[in-house]
N, C-alpha and C. Protein backbone atom coordinates (compact mmCIF):
# COMPACT_ATOMS: atom_id res chain seq x y z
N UNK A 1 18.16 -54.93 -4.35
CA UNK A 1 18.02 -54.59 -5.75
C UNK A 1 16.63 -55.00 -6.19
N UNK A 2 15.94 -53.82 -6.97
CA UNK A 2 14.80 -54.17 -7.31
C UNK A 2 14.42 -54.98 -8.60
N UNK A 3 13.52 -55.65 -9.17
CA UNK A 3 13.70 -56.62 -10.33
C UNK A 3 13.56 -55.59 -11.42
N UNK A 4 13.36 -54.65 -11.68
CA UNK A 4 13.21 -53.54 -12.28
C UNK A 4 15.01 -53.63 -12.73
N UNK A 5 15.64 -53.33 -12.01
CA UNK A 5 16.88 -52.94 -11.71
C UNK A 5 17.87 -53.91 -12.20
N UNK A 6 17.29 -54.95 -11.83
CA UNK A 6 18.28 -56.68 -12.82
C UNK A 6 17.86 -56.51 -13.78
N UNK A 7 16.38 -56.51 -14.75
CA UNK A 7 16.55 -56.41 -16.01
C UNK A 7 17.38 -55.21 -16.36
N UNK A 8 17.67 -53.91 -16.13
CA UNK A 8 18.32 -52.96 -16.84
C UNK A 8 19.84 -53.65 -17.37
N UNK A 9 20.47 -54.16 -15.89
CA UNK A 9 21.59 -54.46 -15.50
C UNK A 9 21.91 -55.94 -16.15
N UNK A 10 21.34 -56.48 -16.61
CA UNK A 10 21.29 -58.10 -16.95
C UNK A 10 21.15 -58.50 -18.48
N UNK A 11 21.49 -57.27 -19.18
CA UNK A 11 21.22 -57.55 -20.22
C UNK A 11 21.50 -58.49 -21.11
N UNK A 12 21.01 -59.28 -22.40
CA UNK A 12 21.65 -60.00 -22.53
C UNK A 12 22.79 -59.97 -23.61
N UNK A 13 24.06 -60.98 -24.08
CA UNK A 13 25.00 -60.37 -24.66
C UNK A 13 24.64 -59.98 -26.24
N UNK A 14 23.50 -61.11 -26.78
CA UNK A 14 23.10 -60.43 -27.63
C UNK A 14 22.73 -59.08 -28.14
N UNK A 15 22.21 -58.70 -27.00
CA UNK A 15 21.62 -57.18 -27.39
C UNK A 15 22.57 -56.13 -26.98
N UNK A 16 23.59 -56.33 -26.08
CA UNK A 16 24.69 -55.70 -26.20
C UNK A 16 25.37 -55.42 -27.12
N UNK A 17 25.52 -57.09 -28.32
CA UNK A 17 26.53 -56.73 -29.27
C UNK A 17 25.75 -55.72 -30.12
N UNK A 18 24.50 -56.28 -30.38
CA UNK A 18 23.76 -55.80 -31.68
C UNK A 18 23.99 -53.78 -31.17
N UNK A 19 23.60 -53.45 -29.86
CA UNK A 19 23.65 -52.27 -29.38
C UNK A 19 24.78 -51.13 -29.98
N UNK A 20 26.29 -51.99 -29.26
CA UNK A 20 27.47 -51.48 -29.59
C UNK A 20 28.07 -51.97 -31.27
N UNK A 21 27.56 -52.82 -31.62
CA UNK A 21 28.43 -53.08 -32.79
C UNK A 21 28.55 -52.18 -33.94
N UNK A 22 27.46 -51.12 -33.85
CA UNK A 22 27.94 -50.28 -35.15
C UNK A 22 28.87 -48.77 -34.51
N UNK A 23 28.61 -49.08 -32.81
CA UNK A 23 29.78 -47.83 -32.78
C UNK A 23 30.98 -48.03 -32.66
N UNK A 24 31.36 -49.81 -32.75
CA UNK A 24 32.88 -49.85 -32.67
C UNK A 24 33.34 -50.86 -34.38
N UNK A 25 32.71 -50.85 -34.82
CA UNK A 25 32.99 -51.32 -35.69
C UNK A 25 32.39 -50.93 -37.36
N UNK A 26 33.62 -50.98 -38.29
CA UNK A 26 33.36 -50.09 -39.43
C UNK A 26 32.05 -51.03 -40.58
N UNK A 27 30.94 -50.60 -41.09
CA UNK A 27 30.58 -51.08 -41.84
C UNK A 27 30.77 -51.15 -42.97
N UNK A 28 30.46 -52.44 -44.11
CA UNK A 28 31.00 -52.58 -44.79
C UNK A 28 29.75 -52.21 -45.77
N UNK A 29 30.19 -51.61 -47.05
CA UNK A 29 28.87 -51.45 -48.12
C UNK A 29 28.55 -52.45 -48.42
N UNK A 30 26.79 -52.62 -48.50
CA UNK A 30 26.37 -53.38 -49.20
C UNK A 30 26.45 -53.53 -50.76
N UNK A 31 26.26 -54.93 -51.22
CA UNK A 31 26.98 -55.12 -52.53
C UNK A 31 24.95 -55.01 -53.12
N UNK A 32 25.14 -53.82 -54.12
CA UNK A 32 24.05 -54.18 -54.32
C UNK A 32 23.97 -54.00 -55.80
N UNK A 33 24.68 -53.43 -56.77
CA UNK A 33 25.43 -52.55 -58.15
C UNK A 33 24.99 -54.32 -58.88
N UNK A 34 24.79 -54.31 -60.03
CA UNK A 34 24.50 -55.22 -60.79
C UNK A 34 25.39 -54.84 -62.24
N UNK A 35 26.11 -55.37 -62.78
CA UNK A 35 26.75 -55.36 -64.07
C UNK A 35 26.47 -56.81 -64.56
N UNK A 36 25.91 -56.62 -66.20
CA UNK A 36 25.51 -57.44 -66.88
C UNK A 36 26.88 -57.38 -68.01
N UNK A 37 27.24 -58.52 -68.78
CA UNK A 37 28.42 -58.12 -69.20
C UNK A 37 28.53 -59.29 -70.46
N UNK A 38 28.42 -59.01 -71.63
CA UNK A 38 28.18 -59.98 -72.50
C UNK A 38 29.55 -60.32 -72.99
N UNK A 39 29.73 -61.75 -72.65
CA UNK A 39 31.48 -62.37 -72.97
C UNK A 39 31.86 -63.42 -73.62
N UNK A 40 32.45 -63.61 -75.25
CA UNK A 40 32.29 -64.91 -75.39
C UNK A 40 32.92 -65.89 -74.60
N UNK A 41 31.77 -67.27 -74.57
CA UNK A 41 31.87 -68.04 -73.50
C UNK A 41 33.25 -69.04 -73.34
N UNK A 42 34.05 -69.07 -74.51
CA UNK A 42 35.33 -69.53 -74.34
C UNK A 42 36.24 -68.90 -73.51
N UNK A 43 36.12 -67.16 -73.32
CA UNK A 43 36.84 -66.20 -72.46
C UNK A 43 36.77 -66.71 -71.47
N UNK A 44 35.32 -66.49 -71.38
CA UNK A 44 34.58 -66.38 -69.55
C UNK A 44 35.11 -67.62 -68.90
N UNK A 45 35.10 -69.04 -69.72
CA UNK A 45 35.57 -69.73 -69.02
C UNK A 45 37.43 -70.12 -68.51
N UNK A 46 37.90 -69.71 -69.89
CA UNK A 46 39.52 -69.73 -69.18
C UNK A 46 39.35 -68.77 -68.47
N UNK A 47 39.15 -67.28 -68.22
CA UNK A 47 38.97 -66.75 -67.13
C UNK A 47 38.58 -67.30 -66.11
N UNK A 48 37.77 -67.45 -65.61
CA UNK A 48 36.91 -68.50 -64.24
C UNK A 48 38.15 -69.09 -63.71
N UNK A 49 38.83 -69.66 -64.95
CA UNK A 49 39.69 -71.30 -64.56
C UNK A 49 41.05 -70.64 -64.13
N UNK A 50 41.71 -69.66 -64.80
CA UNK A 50 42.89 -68.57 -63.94
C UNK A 50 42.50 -67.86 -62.29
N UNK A 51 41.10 -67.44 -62.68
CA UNK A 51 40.51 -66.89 -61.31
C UNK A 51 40.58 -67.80 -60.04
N UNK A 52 40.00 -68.90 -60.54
CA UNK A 52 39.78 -69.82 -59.71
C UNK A 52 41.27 -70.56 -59.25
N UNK A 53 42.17 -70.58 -59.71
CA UNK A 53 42.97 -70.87 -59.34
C UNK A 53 44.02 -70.35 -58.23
N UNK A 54 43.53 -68.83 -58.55
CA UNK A 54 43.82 -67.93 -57.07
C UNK A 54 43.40 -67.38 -56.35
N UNK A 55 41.74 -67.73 -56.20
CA UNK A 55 41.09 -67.95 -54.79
C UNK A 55 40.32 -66.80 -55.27
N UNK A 56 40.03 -66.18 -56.73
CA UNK A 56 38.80 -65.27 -57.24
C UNK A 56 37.87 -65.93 -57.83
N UNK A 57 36.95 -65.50 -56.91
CA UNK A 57 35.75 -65.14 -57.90
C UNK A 57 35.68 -64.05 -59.07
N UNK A 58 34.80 -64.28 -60.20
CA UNK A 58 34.77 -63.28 -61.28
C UNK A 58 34.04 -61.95 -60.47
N UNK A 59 33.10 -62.04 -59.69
CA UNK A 59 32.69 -60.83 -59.07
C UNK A 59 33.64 -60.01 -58.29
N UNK A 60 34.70 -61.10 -57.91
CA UNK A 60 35.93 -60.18 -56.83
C UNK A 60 37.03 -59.79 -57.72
N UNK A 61 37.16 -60.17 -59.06
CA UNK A 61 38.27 -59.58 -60.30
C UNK A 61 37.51 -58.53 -61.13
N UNK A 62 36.13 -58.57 -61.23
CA UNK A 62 35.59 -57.15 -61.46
C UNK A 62 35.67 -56.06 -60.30
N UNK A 63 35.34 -56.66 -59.36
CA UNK A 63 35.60 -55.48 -58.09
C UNK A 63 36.91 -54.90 -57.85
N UNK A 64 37.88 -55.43 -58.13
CA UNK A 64 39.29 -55.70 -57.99
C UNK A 64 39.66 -54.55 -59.03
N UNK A 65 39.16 -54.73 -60.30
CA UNK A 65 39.51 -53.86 -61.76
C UNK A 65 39.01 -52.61 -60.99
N UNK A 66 37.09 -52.48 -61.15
CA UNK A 66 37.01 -51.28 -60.87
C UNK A 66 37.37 -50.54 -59.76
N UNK A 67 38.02 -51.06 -58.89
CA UNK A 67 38.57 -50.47 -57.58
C UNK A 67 40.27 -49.44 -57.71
N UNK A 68 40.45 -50.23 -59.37
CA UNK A 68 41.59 -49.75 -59.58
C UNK A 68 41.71 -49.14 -60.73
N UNK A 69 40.34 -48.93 -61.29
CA UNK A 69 39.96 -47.70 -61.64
C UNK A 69 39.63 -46.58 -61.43
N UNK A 70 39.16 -46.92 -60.47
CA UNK A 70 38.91 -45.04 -59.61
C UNK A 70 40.29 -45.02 -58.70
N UNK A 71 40.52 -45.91 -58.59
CA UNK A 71 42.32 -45.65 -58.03
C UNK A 71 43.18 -44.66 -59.27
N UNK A 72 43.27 -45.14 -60.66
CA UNK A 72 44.07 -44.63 -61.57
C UNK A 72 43.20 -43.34 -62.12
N UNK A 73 42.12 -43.32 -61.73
CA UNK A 73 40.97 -42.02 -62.53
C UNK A 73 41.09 -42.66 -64.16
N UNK A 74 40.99 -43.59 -64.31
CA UNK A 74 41.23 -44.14 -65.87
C UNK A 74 41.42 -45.71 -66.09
N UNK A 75 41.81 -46.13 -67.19
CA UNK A 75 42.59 -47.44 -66.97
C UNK A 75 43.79 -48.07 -66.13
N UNK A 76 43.57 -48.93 -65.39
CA UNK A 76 45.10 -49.62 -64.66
C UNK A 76 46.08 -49.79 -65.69
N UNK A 77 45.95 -49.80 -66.68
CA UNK A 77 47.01 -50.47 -67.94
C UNK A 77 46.79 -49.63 -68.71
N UNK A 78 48.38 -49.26 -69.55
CA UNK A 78 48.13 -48.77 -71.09
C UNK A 78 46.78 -49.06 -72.15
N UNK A 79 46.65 -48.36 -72.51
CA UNK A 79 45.50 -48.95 -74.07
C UNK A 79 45.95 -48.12 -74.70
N UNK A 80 46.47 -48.42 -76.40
CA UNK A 80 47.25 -48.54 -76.82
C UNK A 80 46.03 -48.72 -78.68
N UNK A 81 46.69 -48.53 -79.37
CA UNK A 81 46.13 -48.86 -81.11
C UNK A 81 47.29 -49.43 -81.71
N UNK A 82 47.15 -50.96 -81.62
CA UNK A 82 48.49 -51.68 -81.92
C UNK A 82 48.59 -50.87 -83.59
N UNK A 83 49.86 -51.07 -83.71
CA UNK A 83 50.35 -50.62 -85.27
C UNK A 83 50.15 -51.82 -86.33
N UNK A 84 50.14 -51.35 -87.36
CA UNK A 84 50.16 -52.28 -88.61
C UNK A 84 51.22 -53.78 -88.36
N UNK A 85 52.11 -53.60 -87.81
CA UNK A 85 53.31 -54.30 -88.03
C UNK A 85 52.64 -55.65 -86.96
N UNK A 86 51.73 -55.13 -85.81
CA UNK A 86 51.09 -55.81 -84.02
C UNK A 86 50.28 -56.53 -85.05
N UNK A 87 49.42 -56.16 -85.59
CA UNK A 87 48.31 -56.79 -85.99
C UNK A 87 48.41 -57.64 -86.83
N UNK A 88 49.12 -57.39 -87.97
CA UNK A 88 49.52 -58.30 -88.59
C UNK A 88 50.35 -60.05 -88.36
N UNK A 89 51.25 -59.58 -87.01
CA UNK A 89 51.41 -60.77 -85.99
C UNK A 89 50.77 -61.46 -85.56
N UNK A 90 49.41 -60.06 -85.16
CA UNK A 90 48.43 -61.15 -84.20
C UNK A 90 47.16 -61.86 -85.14
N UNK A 91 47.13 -61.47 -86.33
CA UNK A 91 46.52 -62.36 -87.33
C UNK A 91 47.30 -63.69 -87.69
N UNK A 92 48.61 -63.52 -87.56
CA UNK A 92 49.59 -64.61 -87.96
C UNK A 92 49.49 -65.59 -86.95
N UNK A 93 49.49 -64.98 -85.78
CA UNK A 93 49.83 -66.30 -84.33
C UNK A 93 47.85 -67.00 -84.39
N UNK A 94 46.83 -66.05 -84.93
CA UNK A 94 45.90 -66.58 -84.75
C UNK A 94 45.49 -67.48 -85.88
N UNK A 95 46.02 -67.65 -86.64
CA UNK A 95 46.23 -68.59 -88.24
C UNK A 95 47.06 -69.57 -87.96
N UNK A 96 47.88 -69.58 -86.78
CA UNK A 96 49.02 -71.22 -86.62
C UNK A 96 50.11 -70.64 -87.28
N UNK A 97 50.33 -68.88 -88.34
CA UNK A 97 51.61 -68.72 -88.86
C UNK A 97 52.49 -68.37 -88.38
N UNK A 98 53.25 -68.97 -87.19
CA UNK A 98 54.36 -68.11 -86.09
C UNK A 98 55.36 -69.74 -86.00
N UNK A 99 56.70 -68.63 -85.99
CA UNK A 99 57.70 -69.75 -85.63
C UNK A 99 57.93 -70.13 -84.27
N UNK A 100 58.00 -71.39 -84.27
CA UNK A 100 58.46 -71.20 -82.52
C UNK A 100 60.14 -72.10 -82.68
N UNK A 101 60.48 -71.30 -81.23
CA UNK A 101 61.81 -71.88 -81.11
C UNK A 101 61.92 -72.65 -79.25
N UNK A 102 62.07 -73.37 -79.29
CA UNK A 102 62.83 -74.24 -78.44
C UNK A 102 64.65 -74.38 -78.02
N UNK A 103 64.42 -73.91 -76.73
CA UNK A 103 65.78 -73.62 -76.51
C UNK A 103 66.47 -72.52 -75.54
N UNK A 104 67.42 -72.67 -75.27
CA UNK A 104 67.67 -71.49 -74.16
C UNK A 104 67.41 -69.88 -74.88
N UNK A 105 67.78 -69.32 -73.84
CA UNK A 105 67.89 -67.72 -74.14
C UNK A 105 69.14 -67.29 -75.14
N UNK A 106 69.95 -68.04 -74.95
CA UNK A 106 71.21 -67.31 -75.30
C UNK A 106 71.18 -68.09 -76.61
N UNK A 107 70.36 -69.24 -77.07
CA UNK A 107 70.44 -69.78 -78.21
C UNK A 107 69.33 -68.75 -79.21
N UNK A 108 68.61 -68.87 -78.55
CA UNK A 108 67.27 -67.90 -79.32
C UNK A 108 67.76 -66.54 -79.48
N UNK A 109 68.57 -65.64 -78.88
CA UNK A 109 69.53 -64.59 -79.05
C UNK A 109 70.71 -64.85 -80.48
N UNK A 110 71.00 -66.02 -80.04
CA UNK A 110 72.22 -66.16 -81.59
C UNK A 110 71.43 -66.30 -83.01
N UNK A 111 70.33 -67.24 -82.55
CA UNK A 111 69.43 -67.16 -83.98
C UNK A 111 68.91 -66.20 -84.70
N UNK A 112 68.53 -64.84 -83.34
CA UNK A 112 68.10 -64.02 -83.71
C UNK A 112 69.48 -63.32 -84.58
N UNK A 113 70.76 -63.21 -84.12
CA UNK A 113 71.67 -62.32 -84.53
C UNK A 113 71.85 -63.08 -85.96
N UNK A 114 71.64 -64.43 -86.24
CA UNK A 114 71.94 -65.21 -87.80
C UNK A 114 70.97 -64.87 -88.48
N UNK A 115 69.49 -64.22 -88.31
CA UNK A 115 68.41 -64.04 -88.95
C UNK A 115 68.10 -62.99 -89.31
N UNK A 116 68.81 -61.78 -88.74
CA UNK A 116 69.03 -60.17 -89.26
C UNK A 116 69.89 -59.52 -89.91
N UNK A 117 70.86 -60.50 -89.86
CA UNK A 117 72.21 -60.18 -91.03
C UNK A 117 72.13 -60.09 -92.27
C-alpha cells in the first residue's frame, strides 16, 4: 500500500463526521427572528416565575405560542369581547370587591341555591 493510499483510507473520524453528518442527519433552523415585546414588568416577571417552574424559558413559550399559531392559522384560544356583566366583575375582583367563600363544593352549591331565591 502506497502512502498516498493510507491517507485516502485513514481518514480521520472527525472529518468523517463533519463529511456525513448533514446527509444523515436533519438540520435544525437557525434561531435568528428577533421579537421585541413591550410588557409591564410585574407580568413579565410572574410569567418568568410560572415558566420557570416548568423548565421554560420565555423564548421557548413564545416559540411554543407561535408554533401554535400557524398550527391553528389564528389564535390557540378563543378571543372573545367580554360583555358588560365580565367587566364589570373584573373591575370588582380588581378593587378587592368580590366575595369569597371557603368551603367545600357542595357547600358553595347550597349557598349559591339560598342566594338566588
Amino acid at each position: 500500500m502506497t502512502a498516498k493510499t493510507q491517507t485516502k483510507t485513514a481518514r480521520s473520524p472527525a472529518k468523517r463526521d463533519r463529511k456525513t453528518a448533514g446527509k444523515t442527519a436533519a438540520r435544525k433552523p437557525v434561531k435568528s427572528g428577533y421579537i421585541n415585546a413591550r410588557v409591564e414588568p410585574k407580568l413579565k416577571k410572574s410569567a418568568e416565575a410560572v415558566l420557570d417552574k416548568i423548565g421554560l424559558s420565555t423564548t421557548d413559550a413564545v416559540t411554543m405560542f407561535l408554533k401554535q399559531v400557524v398550527a391553528h392559522k389564528g389564535m390557540p384560544f378563543p378571543v372573545k369581547v367580554p360583555n358588560k356583566e365580565t367587566i364589570r366583575a373584573l373591575r370588582d375582583a380588581e378593587r378587592g370587591r368580590v366575595t369569597r367563600f371557603s368551603g367545600t363544593t357542595e357547600e358553595f352549591f347550597a349557598h349559591l341555591d339560598k342566594t338566588t331565591r
